[in-house]
Protein backbone atom coordinates (compact mmCIF):
# COMPACT_ATOMS: atom_id res chain seq x y z
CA UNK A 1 0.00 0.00 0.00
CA UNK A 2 2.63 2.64 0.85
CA UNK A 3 4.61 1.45 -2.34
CA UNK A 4 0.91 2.28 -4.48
CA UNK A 5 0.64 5.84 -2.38
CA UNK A 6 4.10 6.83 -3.44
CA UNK A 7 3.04 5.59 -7.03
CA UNK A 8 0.01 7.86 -6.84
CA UNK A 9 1.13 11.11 -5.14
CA UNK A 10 4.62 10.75 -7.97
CA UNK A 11 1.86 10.48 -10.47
CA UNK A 12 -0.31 13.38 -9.68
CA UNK A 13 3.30 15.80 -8.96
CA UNK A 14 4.74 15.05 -12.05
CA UNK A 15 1.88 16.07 -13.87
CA UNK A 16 1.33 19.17 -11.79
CA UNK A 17 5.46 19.23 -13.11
CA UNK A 18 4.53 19.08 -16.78
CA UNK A 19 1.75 21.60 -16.35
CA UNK A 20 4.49 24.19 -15.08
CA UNK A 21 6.79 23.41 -17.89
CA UNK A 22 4.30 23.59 -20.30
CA UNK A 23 3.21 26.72 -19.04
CA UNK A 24 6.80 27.94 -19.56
CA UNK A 25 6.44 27.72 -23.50
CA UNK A 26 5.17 30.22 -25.69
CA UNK A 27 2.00 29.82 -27.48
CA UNK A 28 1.57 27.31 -29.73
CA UNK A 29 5.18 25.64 -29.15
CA UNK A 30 3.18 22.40 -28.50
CA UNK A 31 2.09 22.33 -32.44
CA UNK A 32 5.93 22.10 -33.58
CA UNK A 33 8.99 21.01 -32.95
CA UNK A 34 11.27 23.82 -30.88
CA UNK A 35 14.22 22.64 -29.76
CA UNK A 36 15.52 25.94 -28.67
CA UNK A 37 12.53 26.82 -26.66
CA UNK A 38 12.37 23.40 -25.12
CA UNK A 39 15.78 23.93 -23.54
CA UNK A 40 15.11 27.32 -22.94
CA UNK A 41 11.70 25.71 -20.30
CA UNK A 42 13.87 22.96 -19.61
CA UNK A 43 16.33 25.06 -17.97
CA UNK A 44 14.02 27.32 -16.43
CA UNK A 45 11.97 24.72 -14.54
CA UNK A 46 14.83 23.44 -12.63
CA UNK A 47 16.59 26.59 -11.89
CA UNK A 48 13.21 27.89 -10.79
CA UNK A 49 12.70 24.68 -8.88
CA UNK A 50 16.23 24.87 -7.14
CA UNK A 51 16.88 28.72 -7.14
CA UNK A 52 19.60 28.02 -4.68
CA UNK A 53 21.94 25.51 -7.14
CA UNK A 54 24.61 26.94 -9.42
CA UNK A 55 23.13 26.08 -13.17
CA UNK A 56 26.90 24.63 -13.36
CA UNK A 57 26.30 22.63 -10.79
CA UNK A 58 23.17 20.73 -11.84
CA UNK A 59 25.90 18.27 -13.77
CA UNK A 60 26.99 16.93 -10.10
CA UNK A 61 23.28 15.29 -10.02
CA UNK A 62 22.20 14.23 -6.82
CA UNK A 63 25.69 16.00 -4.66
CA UNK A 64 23.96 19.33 -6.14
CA UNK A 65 20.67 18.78 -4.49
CA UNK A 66 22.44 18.82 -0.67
CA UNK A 67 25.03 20.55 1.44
CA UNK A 68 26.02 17.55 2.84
CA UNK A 69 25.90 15.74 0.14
CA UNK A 70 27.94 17.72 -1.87
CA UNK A 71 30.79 17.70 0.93
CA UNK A 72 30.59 14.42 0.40
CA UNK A 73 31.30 14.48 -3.05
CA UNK A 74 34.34 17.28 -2.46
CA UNK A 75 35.54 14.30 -0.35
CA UNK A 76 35.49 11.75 -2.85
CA UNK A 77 36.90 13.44 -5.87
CA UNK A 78 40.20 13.47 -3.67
CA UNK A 79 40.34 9.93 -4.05
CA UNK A 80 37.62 9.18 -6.98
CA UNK A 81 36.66 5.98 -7.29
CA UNK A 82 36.69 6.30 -11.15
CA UNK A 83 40.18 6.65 -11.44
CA UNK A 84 40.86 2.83 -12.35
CA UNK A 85 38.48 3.45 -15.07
CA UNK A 86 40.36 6.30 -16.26
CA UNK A 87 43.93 5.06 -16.10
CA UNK A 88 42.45 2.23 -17.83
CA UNK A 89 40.91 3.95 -20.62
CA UNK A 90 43.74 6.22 -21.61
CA UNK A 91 45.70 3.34 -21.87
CA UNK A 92 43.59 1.53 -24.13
CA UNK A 93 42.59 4.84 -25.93
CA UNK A 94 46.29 4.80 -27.41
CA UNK A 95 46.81 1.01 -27.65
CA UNK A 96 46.79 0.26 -31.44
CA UNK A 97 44.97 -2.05 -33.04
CA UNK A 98 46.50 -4.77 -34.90
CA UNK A 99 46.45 -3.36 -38.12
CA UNK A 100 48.26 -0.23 -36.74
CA UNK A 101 45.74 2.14 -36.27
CA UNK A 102 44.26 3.91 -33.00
CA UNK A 103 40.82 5.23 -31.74
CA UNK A 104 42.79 8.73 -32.08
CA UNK A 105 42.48 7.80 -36.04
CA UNK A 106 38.52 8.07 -36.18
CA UNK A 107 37.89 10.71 -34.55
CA UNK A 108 38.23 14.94 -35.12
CA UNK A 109 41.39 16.24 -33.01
CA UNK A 110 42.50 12.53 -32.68
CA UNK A 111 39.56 11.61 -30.21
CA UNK A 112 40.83 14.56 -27.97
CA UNK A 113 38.93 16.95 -26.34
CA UNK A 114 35.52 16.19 -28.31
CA UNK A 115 33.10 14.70 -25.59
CA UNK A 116 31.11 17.54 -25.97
CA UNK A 117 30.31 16.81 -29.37
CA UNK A 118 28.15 13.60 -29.05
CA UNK A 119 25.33 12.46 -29.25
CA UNK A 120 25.62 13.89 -33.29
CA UNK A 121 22.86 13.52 -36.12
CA UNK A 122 24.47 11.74 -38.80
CA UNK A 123 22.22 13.53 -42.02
CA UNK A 124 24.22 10.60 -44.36
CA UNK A 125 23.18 7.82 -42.27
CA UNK A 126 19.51 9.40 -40.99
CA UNK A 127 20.38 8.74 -37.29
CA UNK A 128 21.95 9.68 -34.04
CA UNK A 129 25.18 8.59 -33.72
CA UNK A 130 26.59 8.37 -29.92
CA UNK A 131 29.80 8.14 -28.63
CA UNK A 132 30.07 4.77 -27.14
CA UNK A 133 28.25 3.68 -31.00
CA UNK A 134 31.10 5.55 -32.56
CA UNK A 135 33.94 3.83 -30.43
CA UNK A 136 32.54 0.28 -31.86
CA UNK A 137 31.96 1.23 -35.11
CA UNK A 138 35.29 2.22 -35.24
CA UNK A 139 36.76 -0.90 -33.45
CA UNK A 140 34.86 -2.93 -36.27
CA UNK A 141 35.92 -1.00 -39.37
CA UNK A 142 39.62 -2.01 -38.09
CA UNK A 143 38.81 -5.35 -37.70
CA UNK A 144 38.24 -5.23 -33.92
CA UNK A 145 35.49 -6.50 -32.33
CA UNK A 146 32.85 -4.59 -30.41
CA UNK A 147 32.89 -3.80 -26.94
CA UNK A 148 29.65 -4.83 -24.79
CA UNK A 149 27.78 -1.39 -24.43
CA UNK A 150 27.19 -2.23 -20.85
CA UNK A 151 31.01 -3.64 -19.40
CA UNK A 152 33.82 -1.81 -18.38
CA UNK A 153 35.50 -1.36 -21.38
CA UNK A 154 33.41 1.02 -23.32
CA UNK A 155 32.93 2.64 -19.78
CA UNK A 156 36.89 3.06 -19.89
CA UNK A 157 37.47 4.48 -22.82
CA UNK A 158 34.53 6.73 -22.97
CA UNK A 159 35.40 7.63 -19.38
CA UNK A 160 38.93 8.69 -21.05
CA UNK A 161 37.32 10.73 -23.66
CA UNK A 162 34.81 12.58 -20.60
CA UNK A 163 37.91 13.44 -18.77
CA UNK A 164 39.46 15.36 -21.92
CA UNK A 165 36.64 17.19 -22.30
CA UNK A 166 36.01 18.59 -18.71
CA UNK A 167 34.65 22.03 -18.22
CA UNK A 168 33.75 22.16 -22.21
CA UNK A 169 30.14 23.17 -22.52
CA UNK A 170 28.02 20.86 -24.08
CA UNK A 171 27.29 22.12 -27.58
CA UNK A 172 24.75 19.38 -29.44
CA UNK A 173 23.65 20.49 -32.60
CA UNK A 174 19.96 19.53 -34.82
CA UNK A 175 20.62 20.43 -38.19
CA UNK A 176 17.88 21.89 -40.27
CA UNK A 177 17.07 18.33 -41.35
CA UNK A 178 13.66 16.99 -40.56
CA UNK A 179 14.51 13.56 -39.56
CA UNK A 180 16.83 15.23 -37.44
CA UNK A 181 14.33 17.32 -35.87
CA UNK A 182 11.53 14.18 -35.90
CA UNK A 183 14.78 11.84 -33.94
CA UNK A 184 15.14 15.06 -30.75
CA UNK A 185 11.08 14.70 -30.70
CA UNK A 186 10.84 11.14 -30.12
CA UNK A 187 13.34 11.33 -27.96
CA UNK A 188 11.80 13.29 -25.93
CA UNK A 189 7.97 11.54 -26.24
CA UNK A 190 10.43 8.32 -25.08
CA UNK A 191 11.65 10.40 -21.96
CA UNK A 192 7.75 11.52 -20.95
CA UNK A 193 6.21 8.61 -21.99
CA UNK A 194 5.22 6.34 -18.68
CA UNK A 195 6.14 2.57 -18.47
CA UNK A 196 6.35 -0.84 -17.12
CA UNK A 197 4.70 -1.64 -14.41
CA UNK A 198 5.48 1.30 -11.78
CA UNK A 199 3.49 3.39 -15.01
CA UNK A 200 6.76 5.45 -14.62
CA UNK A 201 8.83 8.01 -16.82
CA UNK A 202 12.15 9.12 -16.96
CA UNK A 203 10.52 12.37 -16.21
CA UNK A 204 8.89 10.90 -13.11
CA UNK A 205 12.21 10.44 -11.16
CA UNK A 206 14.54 12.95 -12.63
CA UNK A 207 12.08 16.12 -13.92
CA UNK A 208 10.04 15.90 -10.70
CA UNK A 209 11.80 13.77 -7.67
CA UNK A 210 15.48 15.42 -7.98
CA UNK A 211 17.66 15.10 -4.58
CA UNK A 212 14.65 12.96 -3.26
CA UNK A 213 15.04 9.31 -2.64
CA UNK A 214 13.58 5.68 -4.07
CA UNK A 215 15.05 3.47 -1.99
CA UNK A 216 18.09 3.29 -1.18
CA UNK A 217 18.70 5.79 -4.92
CA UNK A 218 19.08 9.87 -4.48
CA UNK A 219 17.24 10.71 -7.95
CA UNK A 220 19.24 13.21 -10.10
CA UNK A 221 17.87 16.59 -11.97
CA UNK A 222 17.56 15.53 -15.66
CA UNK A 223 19.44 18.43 -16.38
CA UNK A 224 22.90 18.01 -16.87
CA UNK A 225 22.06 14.45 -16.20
CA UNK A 226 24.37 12.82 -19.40
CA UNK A 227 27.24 15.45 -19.33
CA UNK A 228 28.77 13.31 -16.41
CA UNK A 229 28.77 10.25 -17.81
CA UNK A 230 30.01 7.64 -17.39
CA UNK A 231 29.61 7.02 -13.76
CA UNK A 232 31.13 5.28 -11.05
CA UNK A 233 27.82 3.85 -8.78
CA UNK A 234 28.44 2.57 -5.19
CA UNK A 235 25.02 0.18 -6.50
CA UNK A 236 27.32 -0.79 -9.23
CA UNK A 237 30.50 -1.74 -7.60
CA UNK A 238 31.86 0.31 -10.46
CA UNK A 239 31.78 1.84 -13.57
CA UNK A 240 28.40 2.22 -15.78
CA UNK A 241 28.14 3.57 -19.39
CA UNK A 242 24.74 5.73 -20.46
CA UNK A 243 23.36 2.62 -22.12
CA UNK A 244 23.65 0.64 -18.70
CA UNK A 245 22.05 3.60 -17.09
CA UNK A 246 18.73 3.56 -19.24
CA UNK A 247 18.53 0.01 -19.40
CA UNK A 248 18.92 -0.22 -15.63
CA UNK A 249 16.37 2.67 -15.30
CA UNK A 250 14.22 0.28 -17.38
CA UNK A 251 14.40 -2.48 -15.67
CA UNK A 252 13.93 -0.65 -12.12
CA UNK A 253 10.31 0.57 -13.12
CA UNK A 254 9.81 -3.08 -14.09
CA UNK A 255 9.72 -2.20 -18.16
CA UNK A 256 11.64 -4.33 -20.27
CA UNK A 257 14.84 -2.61 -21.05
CA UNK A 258 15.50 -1.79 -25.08
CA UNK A 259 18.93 -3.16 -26.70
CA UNK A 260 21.44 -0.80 -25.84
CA UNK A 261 22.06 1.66 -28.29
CA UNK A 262 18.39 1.11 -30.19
CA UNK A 263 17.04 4.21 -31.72
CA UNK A 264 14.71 4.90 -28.67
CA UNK A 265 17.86 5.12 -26.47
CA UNK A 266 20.20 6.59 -28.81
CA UNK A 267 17.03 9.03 -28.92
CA UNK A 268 16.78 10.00 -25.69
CA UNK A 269 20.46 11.12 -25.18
CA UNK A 270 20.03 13.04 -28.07
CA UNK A 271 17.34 14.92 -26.34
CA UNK A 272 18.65 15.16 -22.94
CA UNK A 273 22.10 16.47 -24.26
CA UNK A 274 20.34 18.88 -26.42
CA UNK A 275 18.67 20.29 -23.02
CA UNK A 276 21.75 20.35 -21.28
CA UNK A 277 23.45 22.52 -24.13
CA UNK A 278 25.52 24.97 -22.05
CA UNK A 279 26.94 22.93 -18.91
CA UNK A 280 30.04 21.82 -18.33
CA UNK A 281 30.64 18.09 -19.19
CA UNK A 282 32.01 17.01 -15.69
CA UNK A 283 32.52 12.95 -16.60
CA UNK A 284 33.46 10.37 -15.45
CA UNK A 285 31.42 11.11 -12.23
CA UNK A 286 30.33 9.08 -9.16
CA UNK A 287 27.50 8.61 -7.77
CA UNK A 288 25.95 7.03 -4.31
């Protein structure tokens, strides 16, 4: 019964949320696509909500939300709990593969310093193309093969890439390009749409729970959310790319998770980096 109440009273917030960021729009916004004025509300409704957080600050996630918190965070980034992942990433970052070649040879600026960049819309290909996608695709076209999307590798090396980026703002770009437009839309639809069997969205936890807890979890502000990834999680035992934090979301609200990296997923980050256009990218991070 107290599990259903929470369900309930989560329910009828969030849509008293939605109301208030809808109301932030301007008229008519709901009858086309506006990416610019969605991050515009986006923003808005969370620094309204926490007038007292930096808007750099949202990217520490739940440490943001609380003094104490926070401290505690100050406290582990002298000894982060990432760092294995790094070290381990920047060495396999410049490893080559056999046929000579490195990651540094896919990528602009050799891989360095371009975090910020990803999710892109690829207008050859049609889609969004992530980072940890672009790390196998590149594996494969030198006759590696690909990385789990959920294991410590890609976590490593996109860890690597997070940490050469640091203080960059994010800087996601739509193209004029319809599908590119249509791919930030359902990407958002994906991240409001409710699911599985706690009926819940990503927007339930992270648009209108922030800094408050399920379980044993402190819930995050959406905003910012992706610019620290990837993540060290004490839940974890370690390190946890974005497509092991959606389908872990997924699978929490009792949904079945989606393939990591399917369109819906690759979708979403799209979206929720476009919002978060601005902050600093602050990965690999930690959290409880």
């Amino acid at each position: 019964m107290k599990l259903r109440s929470a369900i309930y009273l989560a329910s009828a917030a969030l849509a008293l949320a939605a109301l208030t960021l809808a109301s932030t729009l301007p008229s008519g916004a709901a009858d086309k696509v506006d990416p610019a004025a969605d991050a515009k509300a986006f923003r808005k409704f969370f620094t309204d909500k926490f007038p007292k957080v930096k808007l750099e600050d949202f990217v520490n996630g739940p440490y943001s939300m609380n003094e104490d918190l926070y401290r505690q965070w100050q406290e582990k980034e002298q000894f982060p709990p990432y760092e294995f992942s790094l070290e381990m990433g920047k060495e396999m970052f410049s490893k080559p593969f056999k046929n000579g070649k490195t990651y540094a040879d896919c990528f602009p600026n050799g891989g360095i310093g371009i975090r910020q960049n990803y999710p892109y819309f690829d207008e050859k290909e049609g889609k969004v193309i992530t980072l940890e996608l672009a790390l196998n695709r590149c594996r494969e076209a030198n006759g590696e093969p690909p990385y789990s999307y959920v294991k410590d590798e890609m976590a490593a090396l996109t860890a690597y890439m997070a940490f050469t980026s640091r203080g960059k703002p994010m800087d996601i770009k739509i193209p004029n390009d319809p599908r590119a437009l249509e791919a930030y839309e359902k990407g958002k639809e994906y991240f409001y749409t409710r699911r599985g069997q706690l009926n819940f969205s990503c927007a339930t936890c992270h648009v209108q729970s922030p800094g408050e807890r399920i379980r044993a979890e402190i819930l995050a502000p959406a905003l910012g959310i992706v610019n620290a990834m990837p993540i060290y999680r004490s839940e974890w035992s370690g390190m946890g790319t974005t497509s092991r934090r959606f389908t872990t979301c997924n699978s929490q609200i009792r949904a079945v998770p989606l393939s990591p990296q399917d369109d819906e997923y690759r979708n979403v980050e799209y979206y929720l980096s476009y919002v978060s256009n601005g902050l600093p990218i602050s990965g690999p991070g930690a959290r409880p």
